[in-house]
C-alpha atoms as a PDB file:
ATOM      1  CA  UNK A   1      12.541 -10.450  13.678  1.00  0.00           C
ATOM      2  CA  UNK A   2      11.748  -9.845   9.998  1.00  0.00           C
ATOM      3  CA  UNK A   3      13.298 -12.968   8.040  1.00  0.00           C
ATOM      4  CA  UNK A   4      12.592 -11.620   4.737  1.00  0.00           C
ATOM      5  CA  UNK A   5      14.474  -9.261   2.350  1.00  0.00           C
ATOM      6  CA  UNK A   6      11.919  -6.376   1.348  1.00  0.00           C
ATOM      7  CA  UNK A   7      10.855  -5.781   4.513  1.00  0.00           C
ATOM      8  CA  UNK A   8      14.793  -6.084   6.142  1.00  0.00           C
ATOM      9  CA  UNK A   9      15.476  -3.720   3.461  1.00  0.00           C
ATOM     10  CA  UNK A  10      12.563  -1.140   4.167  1.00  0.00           C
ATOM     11  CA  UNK A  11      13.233  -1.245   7.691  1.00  0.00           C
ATOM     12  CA  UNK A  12      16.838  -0.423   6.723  1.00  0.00           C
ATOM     13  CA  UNK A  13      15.930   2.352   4.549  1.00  0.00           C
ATOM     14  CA  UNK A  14      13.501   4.248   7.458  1.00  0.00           C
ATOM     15  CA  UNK A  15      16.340   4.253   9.748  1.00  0.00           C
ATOM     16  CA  UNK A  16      18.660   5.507   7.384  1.00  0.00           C
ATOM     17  CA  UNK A  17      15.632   8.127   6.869  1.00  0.00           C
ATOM     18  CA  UNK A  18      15.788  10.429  10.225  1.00  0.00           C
ATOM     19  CA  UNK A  19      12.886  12.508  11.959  1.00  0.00           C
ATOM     20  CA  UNK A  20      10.569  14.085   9.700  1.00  0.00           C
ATOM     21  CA  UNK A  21       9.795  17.824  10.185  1.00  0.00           C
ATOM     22  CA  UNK A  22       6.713  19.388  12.229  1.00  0.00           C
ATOM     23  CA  UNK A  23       3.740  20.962  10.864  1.00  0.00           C
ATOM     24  CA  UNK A  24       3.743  23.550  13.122  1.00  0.00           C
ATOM     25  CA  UNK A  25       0.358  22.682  13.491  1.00  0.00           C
ATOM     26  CA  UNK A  26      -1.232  24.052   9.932  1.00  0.00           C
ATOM     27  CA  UNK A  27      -1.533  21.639   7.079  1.00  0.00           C
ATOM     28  CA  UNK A  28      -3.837  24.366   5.209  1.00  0.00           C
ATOM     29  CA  UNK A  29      -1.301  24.430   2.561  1.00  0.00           C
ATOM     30  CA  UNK A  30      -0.530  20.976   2.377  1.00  0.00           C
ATOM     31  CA  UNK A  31      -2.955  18.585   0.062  1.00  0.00           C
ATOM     32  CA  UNK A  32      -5.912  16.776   1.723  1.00  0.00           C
ATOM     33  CA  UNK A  33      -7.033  13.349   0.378  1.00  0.00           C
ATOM     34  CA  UNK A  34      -9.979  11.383   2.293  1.00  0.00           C
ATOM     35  CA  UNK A  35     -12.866  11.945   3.999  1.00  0.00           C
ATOM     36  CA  UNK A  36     -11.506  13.053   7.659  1.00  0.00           C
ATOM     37  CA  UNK A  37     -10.270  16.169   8.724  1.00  0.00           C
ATOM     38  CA  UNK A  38      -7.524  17.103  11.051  1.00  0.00           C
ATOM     39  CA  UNK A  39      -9.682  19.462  12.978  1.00  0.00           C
ATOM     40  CA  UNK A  40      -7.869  20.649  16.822  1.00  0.00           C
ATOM     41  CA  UNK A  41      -6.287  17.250  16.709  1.00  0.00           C
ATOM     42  CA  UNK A  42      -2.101  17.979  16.947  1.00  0.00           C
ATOM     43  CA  UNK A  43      -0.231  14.757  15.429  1.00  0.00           C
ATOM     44  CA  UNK A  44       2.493  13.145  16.948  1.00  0.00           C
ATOM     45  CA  UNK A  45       5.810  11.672  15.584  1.00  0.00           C
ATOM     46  CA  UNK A  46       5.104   8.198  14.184  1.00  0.00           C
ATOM     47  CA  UNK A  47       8.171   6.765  16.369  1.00  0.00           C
ATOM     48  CA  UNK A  48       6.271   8.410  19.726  1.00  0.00           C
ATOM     49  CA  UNK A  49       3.384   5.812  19.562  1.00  0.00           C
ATOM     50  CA  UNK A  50       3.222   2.861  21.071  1.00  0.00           C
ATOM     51  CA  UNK A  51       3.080   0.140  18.502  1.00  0.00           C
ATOM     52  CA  UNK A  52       2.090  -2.881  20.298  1.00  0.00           C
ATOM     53  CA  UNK A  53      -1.695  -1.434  21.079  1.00  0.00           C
ATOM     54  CA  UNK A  54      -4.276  -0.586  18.805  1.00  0.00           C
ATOM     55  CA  UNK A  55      -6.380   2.598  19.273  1.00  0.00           C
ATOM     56  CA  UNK A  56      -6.701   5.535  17.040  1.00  0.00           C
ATOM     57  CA  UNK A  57      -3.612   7.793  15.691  1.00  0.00           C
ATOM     58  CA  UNK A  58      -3.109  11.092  14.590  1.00  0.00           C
ATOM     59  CA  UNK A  59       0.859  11.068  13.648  1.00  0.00           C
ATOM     60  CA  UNK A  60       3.216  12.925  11.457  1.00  0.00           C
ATOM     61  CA  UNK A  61       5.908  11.019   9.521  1.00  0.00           C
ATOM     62  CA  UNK A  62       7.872  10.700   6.151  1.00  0.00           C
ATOM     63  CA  UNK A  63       6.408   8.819   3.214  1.00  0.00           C
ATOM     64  CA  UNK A  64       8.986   5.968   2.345  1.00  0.00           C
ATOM     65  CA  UNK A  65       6.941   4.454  -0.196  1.00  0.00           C
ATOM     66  CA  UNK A  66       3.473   4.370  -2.388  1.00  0.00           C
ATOM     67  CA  UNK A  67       1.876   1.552  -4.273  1.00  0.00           C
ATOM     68  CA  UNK A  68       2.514   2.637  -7.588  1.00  0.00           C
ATOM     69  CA  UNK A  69      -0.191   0.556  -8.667  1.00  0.00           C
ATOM     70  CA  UNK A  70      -2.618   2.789  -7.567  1.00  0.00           C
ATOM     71  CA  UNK A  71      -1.343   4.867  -4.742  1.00  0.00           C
ATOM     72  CA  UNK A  72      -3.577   2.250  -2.158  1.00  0.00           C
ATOM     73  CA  UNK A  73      -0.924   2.135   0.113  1.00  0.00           C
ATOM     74  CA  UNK A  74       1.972   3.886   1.516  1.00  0.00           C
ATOM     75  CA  UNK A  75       5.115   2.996   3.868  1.00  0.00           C
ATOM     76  CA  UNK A  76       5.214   5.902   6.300  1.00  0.00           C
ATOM     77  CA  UNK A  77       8.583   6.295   8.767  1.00  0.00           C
ATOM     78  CA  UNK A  78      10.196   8.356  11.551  1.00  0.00           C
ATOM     79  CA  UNK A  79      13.257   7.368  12.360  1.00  0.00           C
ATOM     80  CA  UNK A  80      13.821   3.799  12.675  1.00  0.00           C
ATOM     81  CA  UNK A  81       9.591   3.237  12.984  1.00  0.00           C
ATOM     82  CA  UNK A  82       7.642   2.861   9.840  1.00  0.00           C
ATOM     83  CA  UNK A  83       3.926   1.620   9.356  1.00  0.00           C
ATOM     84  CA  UNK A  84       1.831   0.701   6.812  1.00  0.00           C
ATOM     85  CA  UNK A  85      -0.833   2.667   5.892  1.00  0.00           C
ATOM     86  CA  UNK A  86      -3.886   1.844   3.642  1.00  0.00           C
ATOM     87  CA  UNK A  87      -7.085   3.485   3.404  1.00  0.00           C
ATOM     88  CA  UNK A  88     -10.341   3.040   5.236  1.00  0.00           C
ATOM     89  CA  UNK A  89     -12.883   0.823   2.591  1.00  0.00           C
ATOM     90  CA  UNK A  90     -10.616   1.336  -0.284  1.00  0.00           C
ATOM     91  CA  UNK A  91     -12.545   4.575  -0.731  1.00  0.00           C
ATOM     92  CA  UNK A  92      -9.383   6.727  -1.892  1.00  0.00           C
ATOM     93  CA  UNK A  93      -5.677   7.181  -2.706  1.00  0.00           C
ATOM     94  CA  UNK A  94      -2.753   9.077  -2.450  1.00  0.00           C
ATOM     95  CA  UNK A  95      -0.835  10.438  -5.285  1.00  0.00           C
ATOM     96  CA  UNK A  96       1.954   8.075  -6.887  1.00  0.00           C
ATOM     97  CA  UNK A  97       4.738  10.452  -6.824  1.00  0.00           C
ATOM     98  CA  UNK A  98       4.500  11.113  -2.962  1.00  0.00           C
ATOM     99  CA  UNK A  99       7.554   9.530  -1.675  1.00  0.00           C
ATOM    100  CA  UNK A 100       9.927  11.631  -0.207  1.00  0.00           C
ATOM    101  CA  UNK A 101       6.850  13.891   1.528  1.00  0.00           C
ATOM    102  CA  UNK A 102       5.922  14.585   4.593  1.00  0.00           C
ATOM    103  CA  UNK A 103       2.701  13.304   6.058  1.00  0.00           C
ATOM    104  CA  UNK A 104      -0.076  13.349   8.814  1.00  0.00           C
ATOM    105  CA  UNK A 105      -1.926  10.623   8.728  1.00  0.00           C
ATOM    106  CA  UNK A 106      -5.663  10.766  11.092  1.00  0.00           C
ATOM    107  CA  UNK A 107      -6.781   6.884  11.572  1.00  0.00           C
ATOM    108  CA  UNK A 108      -6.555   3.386  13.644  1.00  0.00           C
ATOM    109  CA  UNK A 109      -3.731   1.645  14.151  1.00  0.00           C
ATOM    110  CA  UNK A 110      -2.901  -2.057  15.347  1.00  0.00           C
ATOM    111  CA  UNK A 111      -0.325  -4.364  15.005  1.00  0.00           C
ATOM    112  CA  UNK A 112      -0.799  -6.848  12.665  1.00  0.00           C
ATOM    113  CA  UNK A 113       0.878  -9.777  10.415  1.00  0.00           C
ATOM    114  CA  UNK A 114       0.754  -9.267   6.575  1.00  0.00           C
ATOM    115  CA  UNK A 115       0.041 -12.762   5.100  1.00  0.00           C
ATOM    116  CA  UNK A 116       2.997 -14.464   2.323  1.00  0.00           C
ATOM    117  CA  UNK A 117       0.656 -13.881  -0.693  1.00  0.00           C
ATOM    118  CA  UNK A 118      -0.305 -10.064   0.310  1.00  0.00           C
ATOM    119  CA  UNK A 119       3.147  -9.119   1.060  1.00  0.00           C
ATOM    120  CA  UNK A 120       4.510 -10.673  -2.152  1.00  0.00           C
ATOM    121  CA  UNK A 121       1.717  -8.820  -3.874  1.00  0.00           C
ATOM    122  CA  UNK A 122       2.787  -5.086  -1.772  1.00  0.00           C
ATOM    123  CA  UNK A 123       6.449  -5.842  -3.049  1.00  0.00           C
ATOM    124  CA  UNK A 124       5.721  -6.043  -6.811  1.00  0.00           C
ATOM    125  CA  UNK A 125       3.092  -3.425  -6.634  1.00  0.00           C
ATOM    126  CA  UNK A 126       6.317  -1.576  -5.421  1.00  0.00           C
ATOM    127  CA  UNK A 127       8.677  -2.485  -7.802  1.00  0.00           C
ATOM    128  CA  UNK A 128      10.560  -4.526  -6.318  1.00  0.00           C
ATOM    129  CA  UNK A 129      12.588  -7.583  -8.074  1.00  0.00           C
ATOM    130  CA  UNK A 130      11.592 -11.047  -8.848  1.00  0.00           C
ATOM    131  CA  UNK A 131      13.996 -12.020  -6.263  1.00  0.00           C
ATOM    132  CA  UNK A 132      13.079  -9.750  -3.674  1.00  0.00           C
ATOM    133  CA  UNK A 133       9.484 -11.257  -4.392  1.00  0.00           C
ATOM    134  CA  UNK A 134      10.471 -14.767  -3.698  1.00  0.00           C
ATOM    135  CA  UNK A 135      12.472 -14.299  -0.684  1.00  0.00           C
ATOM    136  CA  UNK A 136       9.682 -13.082   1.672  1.00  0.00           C
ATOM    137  CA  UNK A 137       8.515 -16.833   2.733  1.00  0.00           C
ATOM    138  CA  UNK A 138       7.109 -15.917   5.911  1.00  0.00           C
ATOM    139  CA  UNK A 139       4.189 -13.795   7.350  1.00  0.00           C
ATOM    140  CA  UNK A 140       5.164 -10.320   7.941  1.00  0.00           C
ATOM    141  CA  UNK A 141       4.808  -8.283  11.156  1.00  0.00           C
ATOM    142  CA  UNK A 142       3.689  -4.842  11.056  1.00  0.00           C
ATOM    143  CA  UNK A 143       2.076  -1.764  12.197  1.00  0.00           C
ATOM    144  CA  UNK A 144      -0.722  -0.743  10.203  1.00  0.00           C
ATOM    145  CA  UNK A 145      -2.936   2.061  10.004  1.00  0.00           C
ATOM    146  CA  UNK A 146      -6.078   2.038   8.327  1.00  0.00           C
ATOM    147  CA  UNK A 147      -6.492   6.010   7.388  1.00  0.00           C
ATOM    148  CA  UNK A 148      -9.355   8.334   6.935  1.00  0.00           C
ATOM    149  CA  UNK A 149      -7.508  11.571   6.292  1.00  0.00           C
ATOM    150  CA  UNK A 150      -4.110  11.860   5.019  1.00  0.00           C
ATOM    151  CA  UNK A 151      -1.729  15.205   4.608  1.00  0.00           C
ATOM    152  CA  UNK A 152       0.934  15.550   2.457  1.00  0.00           C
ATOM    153  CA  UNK A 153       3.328  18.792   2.056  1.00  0.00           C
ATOM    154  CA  UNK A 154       4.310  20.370  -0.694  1.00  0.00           C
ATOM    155  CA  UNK A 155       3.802  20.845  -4.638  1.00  0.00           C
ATOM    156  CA  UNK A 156       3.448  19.039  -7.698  1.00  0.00           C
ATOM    157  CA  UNK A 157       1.492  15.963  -6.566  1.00  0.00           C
ATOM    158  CA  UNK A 158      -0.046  14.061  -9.439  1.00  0.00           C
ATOM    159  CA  UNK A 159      -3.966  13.644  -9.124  1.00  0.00           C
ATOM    160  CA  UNK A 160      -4.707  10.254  -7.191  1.00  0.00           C
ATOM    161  CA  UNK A 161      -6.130   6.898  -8.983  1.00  0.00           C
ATOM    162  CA  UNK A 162      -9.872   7.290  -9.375  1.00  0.00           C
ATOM    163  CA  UNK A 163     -11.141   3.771  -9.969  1.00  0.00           C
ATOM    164  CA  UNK A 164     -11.043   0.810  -7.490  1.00  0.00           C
END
């Protein structure tokens, strides 16, 4: 059970969120950022996975949230599932003003715990409040992907961070 207030409050927030829509299967209009394609591969619903295993994941869900740091990190949900998603050797980023979009994310996924320190450091990177900040005392379970291709829908994406 999470015991800490960001992550009790994101967890509130991606149930409150709903299914996200389907691609129909062609993301050629949507914008591509990393290294891996989507190729024949058809994504799944982020809340259809099993999130106790690791293995690799094509799935489709909502973006909740993005570092706005750097874009080096995004909160991704489907109904009430979410999962953090970073990027395979830091080696790029999504665009800061992609909340709200829907995604396809291509990568590996395991359940994992998120130490004190890095998930006080997620939450201000976030914008989160001082408070918020303090109150997460305790490691942090979640489901993480590490990504190698990510889709997002729609227009008027800023360009991504460029430096490290």
């Amino acid at each position: 059970m999470f015991r800490n207030a960001f992550f009790a409050a994101l967890l509130a927030a991606a149930a409150a969120t709903g299914g996200c829509h389907s691609t129909g299967g062609d993301v050629a209009s949507w914008s591509h950022y990393g290294p891996a394609e989507l190729d024949a591969d058809t994504p799944v619903p982020l809340g259809a996975i099993d999130q106790t295993q690791a293995g690799p994941v094509v799935v489709r869900g909502t973006i909740e949230e993005v570092c706005k740091t750097k874009g080096c990190w995004m909160v991704i949900v489907d109904g009430d599932r979410s999962a953090r998603v970073k990027f395979k050797d830091y080696s790029f980023f999504v665009p800061r003003n992609a909340a709200g979009r829907q995604v396809v994310v291509r990568g590996w996924g395991e359940p994992t715990l998120i130490d004190v320190e890095w998930a006080r450091h997620m939450a201000e990177d976030a914008g989160r409040s001082r408070a918020e900040i303090e109150a997460i005392t305790e490691p942090v379970p979640v489901y993480e992907i590490t990504a190698t291709g990510v889709y997002i829908s729609g227009k008027g994406l800023d360009e991504p961070h460029t430096g490290g």
